[in-house]
Protein backbone atom coordinates (compact mmCIF):
# COMPACT_ATOMS: atom_id res chain seq x y z
CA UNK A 1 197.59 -121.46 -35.12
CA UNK A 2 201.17 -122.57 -35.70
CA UNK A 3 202.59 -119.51 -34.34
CA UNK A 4 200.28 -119.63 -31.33
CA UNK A 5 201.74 -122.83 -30.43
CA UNK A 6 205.49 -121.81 -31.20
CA UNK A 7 204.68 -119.28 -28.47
CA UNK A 8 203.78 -121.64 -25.50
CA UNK A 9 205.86 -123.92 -26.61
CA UNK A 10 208.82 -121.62 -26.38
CA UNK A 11 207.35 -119.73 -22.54
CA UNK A 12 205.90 -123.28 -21.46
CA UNK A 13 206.60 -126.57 -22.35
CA UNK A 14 207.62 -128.27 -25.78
CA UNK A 15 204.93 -130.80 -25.69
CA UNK A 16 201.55 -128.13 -25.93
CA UNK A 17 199.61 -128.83 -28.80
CA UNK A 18 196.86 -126.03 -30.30
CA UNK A 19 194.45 -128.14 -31.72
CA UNK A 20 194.95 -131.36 -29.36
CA UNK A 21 191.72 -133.03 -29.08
CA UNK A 22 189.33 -133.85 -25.85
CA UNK A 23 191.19 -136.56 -24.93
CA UNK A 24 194.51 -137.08 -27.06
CA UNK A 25 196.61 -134.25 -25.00
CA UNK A 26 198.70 -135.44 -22.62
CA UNK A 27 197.67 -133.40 -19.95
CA UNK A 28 194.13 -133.00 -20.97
CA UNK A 29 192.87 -129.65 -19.29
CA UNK A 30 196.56 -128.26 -18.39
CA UNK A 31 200.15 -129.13 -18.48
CA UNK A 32 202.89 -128.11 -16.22
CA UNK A 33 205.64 -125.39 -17.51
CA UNK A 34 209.44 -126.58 -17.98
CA UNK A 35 210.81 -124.30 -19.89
CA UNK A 36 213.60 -123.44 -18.06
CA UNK A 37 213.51 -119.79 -16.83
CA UNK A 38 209.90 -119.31 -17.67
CA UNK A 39 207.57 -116.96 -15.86
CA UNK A 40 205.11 -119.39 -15.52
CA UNK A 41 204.00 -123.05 -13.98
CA UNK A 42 201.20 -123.88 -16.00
CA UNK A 43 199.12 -123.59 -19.30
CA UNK A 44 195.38 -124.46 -19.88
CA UNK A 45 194.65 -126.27 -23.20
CA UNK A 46 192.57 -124.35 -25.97
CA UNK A 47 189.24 -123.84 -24.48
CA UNK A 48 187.55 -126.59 -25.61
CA UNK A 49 189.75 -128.20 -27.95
CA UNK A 50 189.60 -129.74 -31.23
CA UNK A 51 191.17 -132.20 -33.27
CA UNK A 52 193.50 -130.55 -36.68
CA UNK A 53 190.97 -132.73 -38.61
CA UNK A 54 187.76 -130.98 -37.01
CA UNK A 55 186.24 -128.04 -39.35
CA UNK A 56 184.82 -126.87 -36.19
CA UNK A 57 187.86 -124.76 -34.31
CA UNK A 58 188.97 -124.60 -31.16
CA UNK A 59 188.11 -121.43 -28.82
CA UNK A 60 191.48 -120.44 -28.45
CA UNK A 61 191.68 -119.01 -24.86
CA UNK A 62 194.66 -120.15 -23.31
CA UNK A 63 195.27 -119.19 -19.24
CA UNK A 64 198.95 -119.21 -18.55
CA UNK A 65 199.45 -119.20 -14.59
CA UNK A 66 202.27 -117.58 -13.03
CA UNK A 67 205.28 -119.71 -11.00
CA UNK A 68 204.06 -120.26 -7.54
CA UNK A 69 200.44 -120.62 -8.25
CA UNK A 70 198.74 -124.49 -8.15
CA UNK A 71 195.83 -125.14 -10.20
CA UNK A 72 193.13 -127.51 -8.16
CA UNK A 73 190.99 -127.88 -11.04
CA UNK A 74 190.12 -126.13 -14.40
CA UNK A 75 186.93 -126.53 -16.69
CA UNK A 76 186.67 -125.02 -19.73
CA UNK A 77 182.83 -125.00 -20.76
CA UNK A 78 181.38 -124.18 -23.97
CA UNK A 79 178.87 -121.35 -24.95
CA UNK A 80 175.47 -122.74 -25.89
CA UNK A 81 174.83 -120.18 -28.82
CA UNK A 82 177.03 -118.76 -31.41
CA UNK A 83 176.32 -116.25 -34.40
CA UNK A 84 178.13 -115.81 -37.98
CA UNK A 85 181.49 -116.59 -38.00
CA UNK A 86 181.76 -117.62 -34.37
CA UNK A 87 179.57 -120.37 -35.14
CA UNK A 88 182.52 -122.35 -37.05
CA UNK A 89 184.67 -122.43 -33.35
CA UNK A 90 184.12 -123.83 -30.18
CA UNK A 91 183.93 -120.20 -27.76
CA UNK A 92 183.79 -120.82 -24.33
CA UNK A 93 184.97 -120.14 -21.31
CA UNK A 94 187.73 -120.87 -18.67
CA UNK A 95 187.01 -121.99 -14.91
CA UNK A 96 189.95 -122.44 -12.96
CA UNK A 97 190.23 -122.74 -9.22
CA UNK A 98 193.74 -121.78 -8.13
CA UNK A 99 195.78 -121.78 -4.98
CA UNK A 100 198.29 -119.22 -3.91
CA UNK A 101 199.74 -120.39 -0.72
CA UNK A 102 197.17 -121.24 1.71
CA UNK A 103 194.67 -118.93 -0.15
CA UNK A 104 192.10 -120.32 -2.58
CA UNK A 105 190.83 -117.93 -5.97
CA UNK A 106 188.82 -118.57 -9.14
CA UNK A 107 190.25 -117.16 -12.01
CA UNK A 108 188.02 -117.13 -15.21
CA UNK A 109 189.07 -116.57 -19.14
CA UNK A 110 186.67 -115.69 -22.28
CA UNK A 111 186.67 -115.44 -25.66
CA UNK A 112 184.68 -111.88 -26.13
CA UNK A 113 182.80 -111.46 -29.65
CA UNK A 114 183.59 -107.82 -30.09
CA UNK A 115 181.82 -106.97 -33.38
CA UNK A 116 179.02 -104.11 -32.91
CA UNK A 117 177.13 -106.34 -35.42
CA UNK A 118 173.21 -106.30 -33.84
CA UNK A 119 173.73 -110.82 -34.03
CA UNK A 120 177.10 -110.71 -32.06
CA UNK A 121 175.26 -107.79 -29.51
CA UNK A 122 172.52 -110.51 -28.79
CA UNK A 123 174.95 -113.28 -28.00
CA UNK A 124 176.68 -111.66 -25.44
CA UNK A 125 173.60 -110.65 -23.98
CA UNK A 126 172.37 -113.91 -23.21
């Protein structure tokens, strides 16, 4: 998790926390890049992030979104069933509407649970 955060710290901006909370991060759902020279204008929070003191984990998908691209909103919403292991984290998903220019796109981000084992098959089914 540390490293995680070293990394958009270092390509985004300083103040993005892994593990901020619902409501404690500054930004909330994303925060604007100002790193300088950095590839990119924003970063989405964890999907649906957690506090450090939480056992439950955050879903870790993070959307970075390239210079020149405007978010209009993001949601990150998260999955109603779990299995195993995935059942201590938060998986969801990312929504975001973008804008590029005078063109409007939806972008969306997932945590996949890859495991061939039949419990994780079912979930994704669903």
């Amino acid at each position: 998790a540390n490293k995680n955060q070293s990394v958009l710290n270092n390509v985004c901006n300083k103040a993005w926390r892994n593990n901020s909370g619902r409501t404690s991060h500054l930004y909330h759902k994303y925060i604007p890049c100002d790193v300088p020279n950095a590839p990119f204008g924003f970063a989405t929070a964890c999907v649906n992030p957690t506090s450090w003191t939480n056992p439950v984990k955050t879903g870790g998908v993070v959307v970075l979104l390239k210079k020149g691209l405007q978010i209009v909103s993001a949601e990150d919403v998260e999955y109603d069933d779990c299995a195993g292991q995935e059942c201590g984290t938060d998986d969801g998903f990312w929504a975001i509407k973008l804008q590029k220019g005078k063109q409007v796109y939806w972008a969306f981000a997932t945590h996949a649970i890859a495991s061939e084992d039949p419990q994780y098959i079912e979930i994704r089914q669903k």
